[in-house]
N, C-alpha and C. Protein backbone atom coordinates (compact mmCIF):
# COMPACT_ATOMS: atom_id res chain seq x y z
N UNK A 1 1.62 -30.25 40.42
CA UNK A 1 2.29 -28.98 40.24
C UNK A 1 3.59 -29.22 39.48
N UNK A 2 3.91 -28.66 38.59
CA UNK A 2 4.93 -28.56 37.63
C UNK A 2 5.67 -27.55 37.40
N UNK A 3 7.13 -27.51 37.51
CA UNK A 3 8.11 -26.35 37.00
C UNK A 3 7.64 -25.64 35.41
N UNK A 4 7.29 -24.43 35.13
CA UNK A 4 7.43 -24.01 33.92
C UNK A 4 8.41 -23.36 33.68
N UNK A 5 8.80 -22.26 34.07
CA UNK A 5 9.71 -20.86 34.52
C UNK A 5 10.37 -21.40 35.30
N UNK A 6 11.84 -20.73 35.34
CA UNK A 6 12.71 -20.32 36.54
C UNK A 6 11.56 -20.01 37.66
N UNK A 7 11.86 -20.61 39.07
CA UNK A 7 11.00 -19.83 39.87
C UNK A 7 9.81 -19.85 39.96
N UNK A 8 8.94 -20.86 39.18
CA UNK A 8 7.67 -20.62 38.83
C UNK A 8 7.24 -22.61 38.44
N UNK A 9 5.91 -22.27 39.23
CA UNK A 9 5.21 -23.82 38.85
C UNK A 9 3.51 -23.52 38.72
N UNK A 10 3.21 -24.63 38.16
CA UNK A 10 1.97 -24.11 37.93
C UNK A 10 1.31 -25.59 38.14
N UNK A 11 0.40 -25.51 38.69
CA UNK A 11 -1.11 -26.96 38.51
C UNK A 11 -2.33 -26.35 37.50
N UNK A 12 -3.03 -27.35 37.36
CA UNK A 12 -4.20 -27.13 36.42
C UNK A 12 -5.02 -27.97 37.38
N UNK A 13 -6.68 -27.34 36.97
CA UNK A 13 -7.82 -28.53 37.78
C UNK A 13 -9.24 -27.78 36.52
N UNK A 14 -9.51 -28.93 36.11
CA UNK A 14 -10.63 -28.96 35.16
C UNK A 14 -11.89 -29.03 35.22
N UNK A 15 -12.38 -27.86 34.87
CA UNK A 15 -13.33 -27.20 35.20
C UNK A 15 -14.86 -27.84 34.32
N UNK A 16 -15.52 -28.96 34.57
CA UNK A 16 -16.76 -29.79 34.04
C UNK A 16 -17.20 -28.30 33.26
N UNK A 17 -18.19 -27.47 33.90
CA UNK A 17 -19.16 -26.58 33.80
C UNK A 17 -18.41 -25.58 32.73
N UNK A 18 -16.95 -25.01 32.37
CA UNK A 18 -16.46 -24.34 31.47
C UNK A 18 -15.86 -25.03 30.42
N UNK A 19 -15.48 -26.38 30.44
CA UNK A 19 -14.61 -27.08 29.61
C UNK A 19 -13.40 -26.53 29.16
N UNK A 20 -12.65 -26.24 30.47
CA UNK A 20 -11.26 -25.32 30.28
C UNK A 20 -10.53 -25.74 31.80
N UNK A 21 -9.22 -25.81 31.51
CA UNK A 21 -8.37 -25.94 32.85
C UNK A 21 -8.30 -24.48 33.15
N UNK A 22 -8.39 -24.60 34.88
CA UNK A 22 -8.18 -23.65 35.62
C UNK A 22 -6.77 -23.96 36.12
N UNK A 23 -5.87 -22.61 35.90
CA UNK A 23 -4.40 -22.88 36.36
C UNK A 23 -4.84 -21.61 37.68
N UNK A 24 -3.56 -22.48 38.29
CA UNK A 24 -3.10 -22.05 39.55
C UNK A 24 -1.30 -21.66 39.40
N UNK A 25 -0.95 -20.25 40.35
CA UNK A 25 0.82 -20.28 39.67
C UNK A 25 1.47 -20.06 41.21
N UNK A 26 2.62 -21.17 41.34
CA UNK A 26 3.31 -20.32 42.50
C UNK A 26 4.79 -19.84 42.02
N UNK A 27 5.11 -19.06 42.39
CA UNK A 27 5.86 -18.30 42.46
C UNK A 27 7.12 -18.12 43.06
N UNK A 28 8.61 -18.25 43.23
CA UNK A 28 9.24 -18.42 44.19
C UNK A 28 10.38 -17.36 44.04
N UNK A 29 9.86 -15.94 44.29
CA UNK A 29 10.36 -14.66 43.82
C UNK A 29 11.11 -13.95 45.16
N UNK A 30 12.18 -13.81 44.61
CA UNK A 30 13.22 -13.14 45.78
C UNK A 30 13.26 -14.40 47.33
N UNK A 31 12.49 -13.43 48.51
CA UNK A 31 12.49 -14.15 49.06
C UNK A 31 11.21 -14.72 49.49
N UNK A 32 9.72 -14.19 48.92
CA UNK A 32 8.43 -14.75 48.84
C UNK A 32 8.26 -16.02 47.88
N UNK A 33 7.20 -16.20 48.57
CA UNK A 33 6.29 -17.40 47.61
C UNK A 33 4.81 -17.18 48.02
N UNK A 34 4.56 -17.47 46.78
CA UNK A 34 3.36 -16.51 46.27
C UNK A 34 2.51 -17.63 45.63
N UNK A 35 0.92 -17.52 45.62
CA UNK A 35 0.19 -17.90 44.96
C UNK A 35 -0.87 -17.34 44.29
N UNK A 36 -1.08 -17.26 43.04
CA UNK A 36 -1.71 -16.08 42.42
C UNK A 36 -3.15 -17.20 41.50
N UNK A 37 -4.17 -16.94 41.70
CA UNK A 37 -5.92 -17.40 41.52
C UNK A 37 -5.57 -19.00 41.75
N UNK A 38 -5.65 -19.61 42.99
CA UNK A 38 -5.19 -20.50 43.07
C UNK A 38 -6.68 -21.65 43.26
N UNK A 39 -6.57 -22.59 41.49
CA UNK A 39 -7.65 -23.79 41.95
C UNK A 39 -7.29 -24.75 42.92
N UNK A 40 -8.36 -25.50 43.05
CA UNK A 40 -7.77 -26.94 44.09
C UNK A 40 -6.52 -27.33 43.80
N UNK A 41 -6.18 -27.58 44.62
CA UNK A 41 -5.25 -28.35 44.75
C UNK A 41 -4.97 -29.92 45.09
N UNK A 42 -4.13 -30.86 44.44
CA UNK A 42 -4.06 -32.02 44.91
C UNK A 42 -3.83 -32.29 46.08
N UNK A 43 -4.29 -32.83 47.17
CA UNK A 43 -3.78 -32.84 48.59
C UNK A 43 -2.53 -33.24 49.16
N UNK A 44 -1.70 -34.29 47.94
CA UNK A 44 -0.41 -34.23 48.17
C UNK A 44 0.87 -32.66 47.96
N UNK A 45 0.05 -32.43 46.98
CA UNK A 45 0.82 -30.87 46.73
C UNK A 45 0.33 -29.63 47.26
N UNK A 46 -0.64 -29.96 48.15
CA UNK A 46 -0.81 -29.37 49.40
C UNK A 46 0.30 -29.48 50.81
N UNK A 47 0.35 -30.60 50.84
CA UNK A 47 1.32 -31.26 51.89
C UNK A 47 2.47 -30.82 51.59
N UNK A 48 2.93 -30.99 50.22
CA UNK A 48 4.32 -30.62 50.08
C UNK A 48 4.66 -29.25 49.95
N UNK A 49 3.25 -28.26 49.98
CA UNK A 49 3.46 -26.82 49.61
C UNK A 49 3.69 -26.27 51.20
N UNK A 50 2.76 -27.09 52.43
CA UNK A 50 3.40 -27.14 53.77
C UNK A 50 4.62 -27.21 54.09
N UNK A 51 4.99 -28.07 53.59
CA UNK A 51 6.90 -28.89 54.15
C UNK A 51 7.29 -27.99 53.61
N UNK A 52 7.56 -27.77 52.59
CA UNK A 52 8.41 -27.05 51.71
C UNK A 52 8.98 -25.33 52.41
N UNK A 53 7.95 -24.46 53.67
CA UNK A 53 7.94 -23.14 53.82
C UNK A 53 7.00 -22.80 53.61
N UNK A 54 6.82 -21.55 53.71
CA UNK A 54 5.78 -20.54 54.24
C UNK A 54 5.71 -19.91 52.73
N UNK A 55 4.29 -19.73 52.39
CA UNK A 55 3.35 -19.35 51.14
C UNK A 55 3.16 -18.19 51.99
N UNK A 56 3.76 -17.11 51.65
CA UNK A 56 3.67 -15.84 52.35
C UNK A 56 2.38 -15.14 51.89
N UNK A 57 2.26 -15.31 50.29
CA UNK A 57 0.96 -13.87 49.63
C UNK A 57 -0.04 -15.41 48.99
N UNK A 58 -1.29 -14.85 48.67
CA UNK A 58 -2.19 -15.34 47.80
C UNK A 58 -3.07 -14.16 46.92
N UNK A 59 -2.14 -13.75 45.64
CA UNK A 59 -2.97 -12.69 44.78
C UNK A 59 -4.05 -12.91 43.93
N UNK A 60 -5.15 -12.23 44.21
CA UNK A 60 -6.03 -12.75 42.99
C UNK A 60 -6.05 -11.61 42.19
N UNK A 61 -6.41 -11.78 40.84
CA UNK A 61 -6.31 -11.24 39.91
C UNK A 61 -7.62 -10.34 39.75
N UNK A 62 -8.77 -11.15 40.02
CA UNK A 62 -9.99 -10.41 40.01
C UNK A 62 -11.02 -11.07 40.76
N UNK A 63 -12.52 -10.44 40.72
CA UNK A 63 -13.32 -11.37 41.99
C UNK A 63 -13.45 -12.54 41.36
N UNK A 64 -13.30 -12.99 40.26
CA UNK A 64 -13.90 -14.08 40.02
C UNK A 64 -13.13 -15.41 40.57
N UNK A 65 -11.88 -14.98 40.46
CA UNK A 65 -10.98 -16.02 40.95
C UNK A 65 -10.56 -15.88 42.22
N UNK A 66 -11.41 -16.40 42.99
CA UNK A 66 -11.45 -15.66 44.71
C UNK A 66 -11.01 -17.70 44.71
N UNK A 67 -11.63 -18.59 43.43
CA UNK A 67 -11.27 -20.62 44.14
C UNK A 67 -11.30 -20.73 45.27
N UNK A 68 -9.96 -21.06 45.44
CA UNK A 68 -9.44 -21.37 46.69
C UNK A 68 -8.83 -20.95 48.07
N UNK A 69 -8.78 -19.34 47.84
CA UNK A 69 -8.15 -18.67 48.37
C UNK A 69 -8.48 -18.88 50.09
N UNK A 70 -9.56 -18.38 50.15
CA UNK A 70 -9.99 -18.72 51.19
C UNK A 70 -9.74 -20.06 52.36
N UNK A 71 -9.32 -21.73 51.88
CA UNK A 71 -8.79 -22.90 52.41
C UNK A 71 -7.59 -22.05 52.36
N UNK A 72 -6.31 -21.65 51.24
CA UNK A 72 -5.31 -21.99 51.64
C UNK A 72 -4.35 -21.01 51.87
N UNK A 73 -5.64 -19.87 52.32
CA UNK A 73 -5.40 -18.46 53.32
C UNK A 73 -4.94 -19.32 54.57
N UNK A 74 -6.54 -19.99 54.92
CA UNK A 74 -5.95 -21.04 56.35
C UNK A 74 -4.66 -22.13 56.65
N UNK A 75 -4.96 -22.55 55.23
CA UNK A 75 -3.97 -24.12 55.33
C UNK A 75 -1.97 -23.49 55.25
N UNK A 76 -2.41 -22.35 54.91
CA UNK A 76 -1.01 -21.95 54.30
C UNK A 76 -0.32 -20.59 55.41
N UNK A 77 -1.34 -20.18 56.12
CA UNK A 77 -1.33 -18.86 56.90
C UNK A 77 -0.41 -17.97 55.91
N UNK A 78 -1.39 -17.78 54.57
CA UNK A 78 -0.77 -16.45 53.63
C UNK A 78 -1.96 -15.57 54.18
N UNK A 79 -1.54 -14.33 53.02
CA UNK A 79 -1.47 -13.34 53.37
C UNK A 79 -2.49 -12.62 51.78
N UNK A 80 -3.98 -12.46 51.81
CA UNK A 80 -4.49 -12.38 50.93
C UNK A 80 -4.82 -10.77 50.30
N UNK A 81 -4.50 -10.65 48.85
CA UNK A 81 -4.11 -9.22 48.27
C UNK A 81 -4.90 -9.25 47.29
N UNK A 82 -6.05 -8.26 47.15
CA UNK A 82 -6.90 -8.11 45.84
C UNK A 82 -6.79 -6.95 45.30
N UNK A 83 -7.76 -6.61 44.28
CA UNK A 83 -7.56 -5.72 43.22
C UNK A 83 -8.78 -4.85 44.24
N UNK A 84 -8.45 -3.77 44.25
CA UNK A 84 -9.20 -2.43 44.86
C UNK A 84 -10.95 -2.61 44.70
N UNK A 85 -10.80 -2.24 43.43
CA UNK A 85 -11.77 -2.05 42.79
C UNK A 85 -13.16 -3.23 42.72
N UNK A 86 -12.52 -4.66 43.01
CA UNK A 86 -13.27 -5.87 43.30
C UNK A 86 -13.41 -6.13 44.50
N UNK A 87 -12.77 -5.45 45.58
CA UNK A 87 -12.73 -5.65 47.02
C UNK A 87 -13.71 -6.03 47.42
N UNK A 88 -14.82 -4.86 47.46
CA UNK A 88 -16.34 -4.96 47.88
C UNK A 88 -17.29 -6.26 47.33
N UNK A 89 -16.71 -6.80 46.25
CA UNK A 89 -17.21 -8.28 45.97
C UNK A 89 -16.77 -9.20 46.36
N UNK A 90 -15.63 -9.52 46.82
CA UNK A 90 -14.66 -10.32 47.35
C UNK A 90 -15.84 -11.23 48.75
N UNK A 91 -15.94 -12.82 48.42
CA UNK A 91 -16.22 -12.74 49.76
C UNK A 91 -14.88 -13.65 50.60
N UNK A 92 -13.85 -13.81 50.49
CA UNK A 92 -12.87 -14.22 50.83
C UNK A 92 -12.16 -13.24 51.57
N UNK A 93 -11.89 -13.33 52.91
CA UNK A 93 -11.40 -12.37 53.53
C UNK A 93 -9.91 -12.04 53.20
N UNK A 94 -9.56 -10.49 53.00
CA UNK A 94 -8.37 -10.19 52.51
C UNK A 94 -7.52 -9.48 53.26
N UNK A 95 -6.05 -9.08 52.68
CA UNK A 95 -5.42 -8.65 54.40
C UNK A 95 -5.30 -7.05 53.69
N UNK A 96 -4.86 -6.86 51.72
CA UNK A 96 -4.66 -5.90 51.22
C UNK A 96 -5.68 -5.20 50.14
N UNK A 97 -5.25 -3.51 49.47
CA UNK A 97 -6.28 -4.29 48.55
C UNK A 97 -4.92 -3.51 47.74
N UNK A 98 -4.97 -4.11 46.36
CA UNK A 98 -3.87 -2.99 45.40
C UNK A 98 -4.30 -2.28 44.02
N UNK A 99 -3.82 -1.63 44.06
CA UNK A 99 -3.99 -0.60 42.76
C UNK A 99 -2.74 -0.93 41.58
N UNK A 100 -3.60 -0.13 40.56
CA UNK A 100 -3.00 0.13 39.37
C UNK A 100 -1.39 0.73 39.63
N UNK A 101 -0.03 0.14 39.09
CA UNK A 101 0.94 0.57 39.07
C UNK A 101 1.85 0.53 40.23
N UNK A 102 1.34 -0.21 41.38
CA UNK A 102 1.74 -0.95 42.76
C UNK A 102 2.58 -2.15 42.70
N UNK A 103 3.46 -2.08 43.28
CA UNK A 103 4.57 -3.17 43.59
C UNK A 103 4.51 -3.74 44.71
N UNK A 104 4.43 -5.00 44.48
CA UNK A 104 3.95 -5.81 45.20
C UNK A 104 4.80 -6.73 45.84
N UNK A 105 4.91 -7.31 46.73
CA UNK A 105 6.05 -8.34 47.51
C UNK A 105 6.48 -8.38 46.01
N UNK A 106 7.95 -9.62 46.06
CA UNK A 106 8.51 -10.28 44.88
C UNK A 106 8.78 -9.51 44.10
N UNK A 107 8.40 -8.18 43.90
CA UNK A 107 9.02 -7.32 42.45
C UNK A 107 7.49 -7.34 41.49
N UNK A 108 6.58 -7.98 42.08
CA UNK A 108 5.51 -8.15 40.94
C UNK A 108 4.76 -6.63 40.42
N UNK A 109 4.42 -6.43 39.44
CA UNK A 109 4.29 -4.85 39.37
C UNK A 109 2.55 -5.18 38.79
N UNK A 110 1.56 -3.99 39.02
CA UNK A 110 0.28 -4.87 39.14
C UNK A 110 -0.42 -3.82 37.29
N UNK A 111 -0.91 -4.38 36.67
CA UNK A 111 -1.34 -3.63 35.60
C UNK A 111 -2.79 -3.89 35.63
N UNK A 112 -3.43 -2.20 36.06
CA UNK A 112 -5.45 -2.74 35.93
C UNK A 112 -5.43 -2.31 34.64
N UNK A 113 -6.57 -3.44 34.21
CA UNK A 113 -7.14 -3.42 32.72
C UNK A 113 -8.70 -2.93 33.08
N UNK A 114 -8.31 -1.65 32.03
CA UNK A 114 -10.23 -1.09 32.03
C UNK A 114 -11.30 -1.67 31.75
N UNK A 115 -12.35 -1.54 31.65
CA UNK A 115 -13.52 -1.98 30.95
C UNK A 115 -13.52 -3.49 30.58
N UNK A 116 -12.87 -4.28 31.75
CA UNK A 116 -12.94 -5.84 31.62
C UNK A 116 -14.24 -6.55 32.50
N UNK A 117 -14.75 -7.52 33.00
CA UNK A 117 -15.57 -8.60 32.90
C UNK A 117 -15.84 -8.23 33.94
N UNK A 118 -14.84 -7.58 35.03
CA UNK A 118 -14.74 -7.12 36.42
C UNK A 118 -13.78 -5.80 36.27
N UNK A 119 -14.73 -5.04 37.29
CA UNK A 119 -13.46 -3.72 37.36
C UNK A 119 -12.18 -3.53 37.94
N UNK A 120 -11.96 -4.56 38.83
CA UNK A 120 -10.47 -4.74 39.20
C UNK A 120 -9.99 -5.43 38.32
N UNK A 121 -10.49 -5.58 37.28
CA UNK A 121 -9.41 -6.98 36.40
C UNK A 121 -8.15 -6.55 36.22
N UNK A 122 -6.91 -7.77 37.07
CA UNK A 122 -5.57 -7.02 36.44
C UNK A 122 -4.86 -7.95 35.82
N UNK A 123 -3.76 -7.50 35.70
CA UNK A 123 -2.43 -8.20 35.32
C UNK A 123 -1.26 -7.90 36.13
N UNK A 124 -0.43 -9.26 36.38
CA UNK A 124 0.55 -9.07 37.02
C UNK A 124 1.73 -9.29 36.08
N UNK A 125 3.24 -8.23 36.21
CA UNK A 125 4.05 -8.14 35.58
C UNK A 125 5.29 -8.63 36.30
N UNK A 126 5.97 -9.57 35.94
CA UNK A 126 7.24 -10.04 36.46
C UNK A 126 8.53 -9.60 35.25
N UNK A 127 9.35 -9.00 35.30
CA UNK A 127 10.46 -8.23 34.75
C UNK A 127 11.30 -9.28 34.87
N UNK A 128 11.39 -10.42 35.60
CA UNK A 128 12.62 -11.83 35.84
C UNK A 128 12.64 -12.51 33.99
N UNK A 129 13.80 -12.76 33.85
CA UNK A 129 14.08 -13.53 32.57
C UNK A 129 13.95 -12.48 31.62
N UNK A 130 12.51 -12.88 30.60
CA UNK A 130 12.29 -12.20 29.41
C UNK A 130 10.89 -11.70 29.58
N UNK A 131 10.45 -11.74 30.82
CA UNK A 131 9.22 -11.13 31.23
C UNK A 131 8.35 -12.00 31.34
N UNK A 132 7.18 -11.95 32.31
CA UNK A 132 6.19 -12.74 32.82
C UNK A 132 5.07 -12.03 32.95
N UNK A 133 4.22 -12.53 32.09
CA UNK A 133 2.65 -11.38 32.42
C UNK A 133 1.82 -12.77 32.74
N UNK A 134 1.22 -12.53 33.93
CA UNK A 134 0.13 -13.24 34.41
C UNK A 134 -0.98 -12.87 34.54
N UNK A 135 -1.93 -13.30 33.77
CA UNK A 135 -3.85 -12.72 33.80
C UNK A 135 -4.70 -13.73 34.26
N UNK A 136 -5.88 -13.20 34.77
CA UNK A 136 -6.76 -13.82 35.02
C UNK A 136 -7.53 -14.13 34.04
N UNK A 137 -8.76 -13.50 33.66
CA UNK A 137 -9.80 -13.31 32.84
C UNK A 137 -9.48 -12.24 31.73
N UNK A 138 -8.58 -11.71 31.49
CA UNK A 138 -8.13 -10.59 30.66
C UNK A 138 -8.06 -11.49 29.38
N UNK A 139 -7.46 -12.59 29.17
CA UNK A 139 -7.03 -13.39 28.32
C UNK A 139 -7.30 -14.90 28.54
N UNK A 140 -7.47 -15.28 27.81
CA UNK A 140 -7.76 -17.02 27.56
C UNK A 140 -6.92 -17.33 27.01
N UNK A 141 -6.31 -18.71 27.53
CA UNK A 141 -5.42 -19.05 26.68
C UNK A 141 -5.90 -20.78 25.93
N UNK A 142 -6.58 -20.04 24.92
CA UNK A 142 -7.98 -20.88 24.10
C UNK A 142 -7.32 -20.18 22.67
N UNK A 143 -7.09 -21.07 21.68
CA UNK A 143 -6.44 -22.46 21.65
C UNK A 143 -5.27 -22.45 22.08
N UNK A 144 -4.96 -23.81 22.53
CA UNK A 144 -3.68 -23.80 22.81
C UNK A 144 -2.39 -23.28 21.45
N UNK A 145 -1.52 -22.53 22.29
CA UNK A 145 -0.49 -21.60 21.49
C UNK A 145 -0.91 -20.32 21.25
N UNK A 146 -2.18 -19.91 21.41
CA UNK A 146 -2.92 -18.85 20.92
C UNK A 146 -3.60 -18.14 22.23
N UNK A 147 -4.13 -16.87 22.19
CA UNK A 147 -4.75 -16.46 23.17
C UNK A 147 -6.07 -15.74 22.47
N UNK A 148 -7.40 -16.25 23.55
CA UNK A 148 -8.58 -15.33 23.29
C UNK A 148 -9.02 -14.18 24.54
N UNK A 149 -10.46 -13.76 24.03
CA UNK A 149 -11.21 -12.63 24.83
C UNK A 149 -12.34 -13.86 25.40
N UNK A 150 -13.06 -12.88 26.18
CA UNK A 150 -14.05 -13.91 26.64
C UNK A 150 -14.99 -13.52 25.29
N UNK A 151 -16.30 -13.89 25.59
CA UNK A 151 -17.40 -13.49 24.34
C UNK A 151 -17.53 -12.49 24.49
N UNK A 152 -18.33 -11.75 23.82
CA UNK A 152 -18.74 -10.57 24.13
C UNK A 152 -19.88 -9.90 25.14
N UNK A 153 -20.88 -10.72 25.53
CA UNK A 153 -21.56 -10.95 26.07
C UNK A 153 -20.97 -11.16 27.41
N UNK A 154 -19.60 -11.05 27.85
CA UNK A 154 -19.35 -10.66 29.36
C UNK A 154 -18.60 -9.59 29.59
N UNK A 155 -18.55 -8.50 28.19
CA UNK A 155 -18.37 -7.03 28.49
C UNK A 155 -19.15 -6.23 28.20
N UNK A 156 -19.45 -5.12 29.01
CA UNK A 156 -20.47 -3.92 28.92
C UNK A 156 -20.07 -3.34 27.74
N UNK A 157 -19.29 -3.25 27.49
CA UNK A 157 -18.41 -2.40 26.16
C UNK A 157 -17.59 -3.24 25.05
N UNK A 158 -17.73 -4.26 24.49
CA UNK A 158 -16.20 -5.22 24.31
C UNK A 158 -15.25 -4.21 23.31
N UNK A 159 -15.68 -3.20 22.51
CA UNK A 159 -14.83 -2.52 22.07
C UNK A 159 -13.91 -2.12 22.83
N UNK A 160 -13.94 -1.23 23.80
CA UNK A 160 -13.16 -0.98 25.00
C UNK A 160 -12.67 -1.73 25.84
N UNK A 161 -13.37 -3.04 25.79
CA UNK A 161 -12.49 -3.99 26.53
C UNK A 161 -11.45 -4.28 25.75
N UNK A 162 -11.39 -4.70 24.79
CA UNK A 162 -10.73 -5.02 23.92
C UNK A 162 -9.35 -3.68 23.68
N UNK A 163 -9.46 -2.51 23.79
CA UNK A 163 -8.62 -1.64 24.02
C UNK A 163 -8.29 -1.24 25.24
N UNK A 164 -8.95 -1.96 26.42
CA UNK A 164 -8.33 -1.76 27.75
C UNK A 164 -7.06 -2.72 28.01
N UNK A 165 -7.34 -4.08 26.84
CA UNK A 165 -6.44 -4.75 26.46
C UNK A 165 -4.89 -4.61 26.16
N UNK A 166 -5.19 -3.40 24.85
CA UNK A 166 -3.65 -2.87 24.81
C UNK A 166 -2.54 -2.49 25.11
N UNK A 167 -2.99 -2.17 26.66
CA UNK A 167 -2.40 -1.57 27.50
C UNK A 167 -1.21 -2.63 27.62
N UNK A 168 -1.50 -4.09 27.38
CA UNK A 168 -0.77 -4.94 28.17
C UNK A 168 0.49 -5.03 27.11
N UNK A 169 0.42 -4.50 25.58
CA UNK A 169 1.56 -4.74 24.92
C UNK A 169 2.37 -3.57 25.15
N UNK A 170 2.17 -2.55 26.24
CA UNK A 170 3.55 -1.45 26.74
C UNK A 170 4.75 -2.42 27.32
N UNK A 171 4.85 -3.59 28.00
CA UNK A 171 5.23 -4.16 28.69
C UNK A 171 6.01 -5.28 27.78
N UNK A 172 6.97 -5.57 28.07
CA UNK A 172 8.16 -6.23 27.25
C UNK A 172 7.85 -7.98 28.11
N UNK A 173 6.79 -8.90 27.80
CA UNK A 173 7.18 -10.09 28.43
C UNK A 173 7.00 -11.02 26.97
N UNK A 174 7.71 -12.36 27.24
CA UNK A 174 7.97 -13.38 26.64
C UNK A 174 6.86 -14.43 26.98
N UNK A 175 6.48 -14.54 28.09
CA UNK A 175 5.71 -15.91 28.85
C UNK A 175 4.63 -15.37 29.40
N UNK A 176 3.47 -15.67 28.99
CA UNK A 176 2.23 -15.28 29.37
C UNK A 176 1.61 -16.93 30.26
N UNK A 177 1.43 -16.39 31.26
CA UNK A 177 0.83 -17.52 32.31
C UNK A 177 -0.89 -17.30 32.46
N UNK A 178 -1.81 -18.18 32.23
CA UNK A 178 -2.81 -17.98 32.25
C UNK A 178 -3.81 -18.48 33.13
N UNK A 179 -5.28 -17.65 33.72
CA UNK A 179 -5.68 -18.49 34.71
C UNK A 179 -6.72 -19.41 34.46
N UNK A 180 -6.91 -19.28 32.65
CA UNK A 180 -7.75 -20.49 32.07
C UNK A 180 -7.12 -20.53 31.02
N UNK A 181 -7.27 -21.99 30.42
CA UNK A 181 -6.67 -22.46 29.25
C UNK A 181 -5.38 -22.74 29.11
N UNK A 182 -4.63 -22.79 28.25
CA UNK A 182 -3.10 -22.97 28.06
C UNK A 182 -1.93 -21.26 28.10
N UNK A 183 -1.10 -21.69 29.02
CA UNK A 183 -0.04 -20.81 28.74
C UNK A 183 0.52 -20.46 27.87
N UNK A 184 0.86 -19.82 27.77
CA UNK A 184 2.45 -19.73 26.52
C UNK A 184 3.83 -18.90 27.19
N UNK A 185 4.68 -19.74 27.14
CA UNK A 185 5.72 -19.68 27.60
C UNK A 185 7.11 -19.15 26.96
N UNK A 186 6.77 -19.35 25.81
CA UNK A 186 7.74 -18.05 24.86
C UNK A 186 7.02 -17.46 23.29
N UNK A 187 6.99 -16.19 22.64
CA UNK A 187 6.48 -15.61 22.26
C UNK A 187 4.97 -15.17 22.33
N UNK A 188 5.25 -14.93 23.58
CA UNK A 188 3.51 -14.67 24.06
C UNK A 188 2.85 -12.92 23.35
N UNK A 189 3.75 -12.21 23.85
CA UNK A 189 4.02 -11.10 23.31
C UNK A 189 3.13 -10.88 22.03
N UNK A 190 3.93 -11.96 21.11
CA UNK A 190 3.46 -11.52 19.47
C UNK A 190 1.54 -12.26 19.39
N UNK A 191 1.82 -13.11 20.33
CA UNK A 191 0.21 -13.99 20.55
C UNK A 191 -0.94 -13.06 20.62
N UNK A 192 -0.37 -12.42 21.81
CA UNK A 192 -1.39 -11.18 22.21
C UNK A 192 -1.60 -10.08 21.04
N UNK A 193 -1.12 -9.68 20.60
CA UNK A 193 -0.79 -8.59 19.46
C UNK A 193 -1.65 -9.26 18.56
N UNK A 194 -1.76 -10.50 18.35
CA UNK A 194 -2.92 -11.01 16.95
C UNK A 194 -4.21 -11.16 17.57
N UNK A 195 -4.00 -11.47 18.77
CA UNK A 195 -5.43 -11.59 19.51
C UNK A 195 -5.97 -10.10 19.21
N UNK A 196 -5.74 -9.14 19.86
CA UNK A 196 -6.27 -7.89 19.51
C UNK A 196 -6.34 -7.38 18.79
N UNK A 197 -5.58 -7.56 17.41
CA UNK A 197 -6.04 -7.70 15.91
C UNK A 197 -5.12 -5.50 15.68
């Protein structure tokens, strides 16, 4: 686990079957700490995520990234928060579910993206610094410095996915945190804007 952000660390665990790192992000906002689509974890930075205090939330972004939630619901006694709309797929037991435009512990503000891979697919918005948008599956961050879509072939619509997309450039962030591939940590903003062409 590594500092990126003020407030913010992130691990990676590499995924054989996708040929892409799966990131994991914690969070250390106000007075929560948070873990949002969280892969394995190393068992030492397990231990130290113990010592360290109480991992109050575990957000997932959408069903797909249910990982780990479930171990370190237990290992961590958090507190697990999904997207509404993916609930009913979820098999990881949850404590919330949240909607579009909901504020969430930490200040996190929640943005659903339409016509994505999953119907809860969201984004989470952090307003700290120069802004923090965190996605699940909304975005790839394939190639590194750059951000993609998935293929097309994992949207019912990709035109519309692709404009359920837009939504995310209303929002003023700098650092896009991702839950596959590489981050980008300053001018993410303009990244996204070429991705969607």
């Amino acid at each position: 686990m590594k500092p990126v952000l003020p407030g913010i660390a992130t691990w990676s665990w590499f995924s054989e079957d996708k040929q892409l790192d799966f990131n994991g992000h914690l969070l250390d906002v106000g007075e929560h700490r948070i873990l949002v689509d969280p892969p394995p974890l190393p068992d030492a930075d397990l231990v130290q995520l113990q010592a360290a205090g109480r991992v109050d939330y575990i957000l997932l972004t959408n069903r797909d990234h249910q990982r780990e939630a479930a171990r370190y619901r237990e290992a961590l006694n958090a507190r697990v928060y999904v997207p509404r709309e993916d609930a009913e797929e979820m098999a990881v037991t949850f404590d919330k579910t949240f909607v579009d435009g909901e504020l969430l512990p930490g200040g996190i503000w929640v943005i659903h993206l339409a016509d994505q891979k999953s119907p809860g697919e969201s984004a989470l918005f952090l307003q700290q610094g120069r802004g923090v948008l965190l996605v699940g599956d909304a975005l790839l961050g394939v190639p590194a410095g750059s951000v993609s879509l998935l293929p097309d072939a994992k949207y019912a619509d990709p035109a519309n996915a692709r404009a359920g997309l837009r939504r995310l450039l209303k929002y003023d962030f700098d650092s896009l945190l991702v839950g596959d591939g590489a981050s980008i940590m300053t001018g993410a903003k303009a990244a996204v804007a070429r991705a969607l062409g």
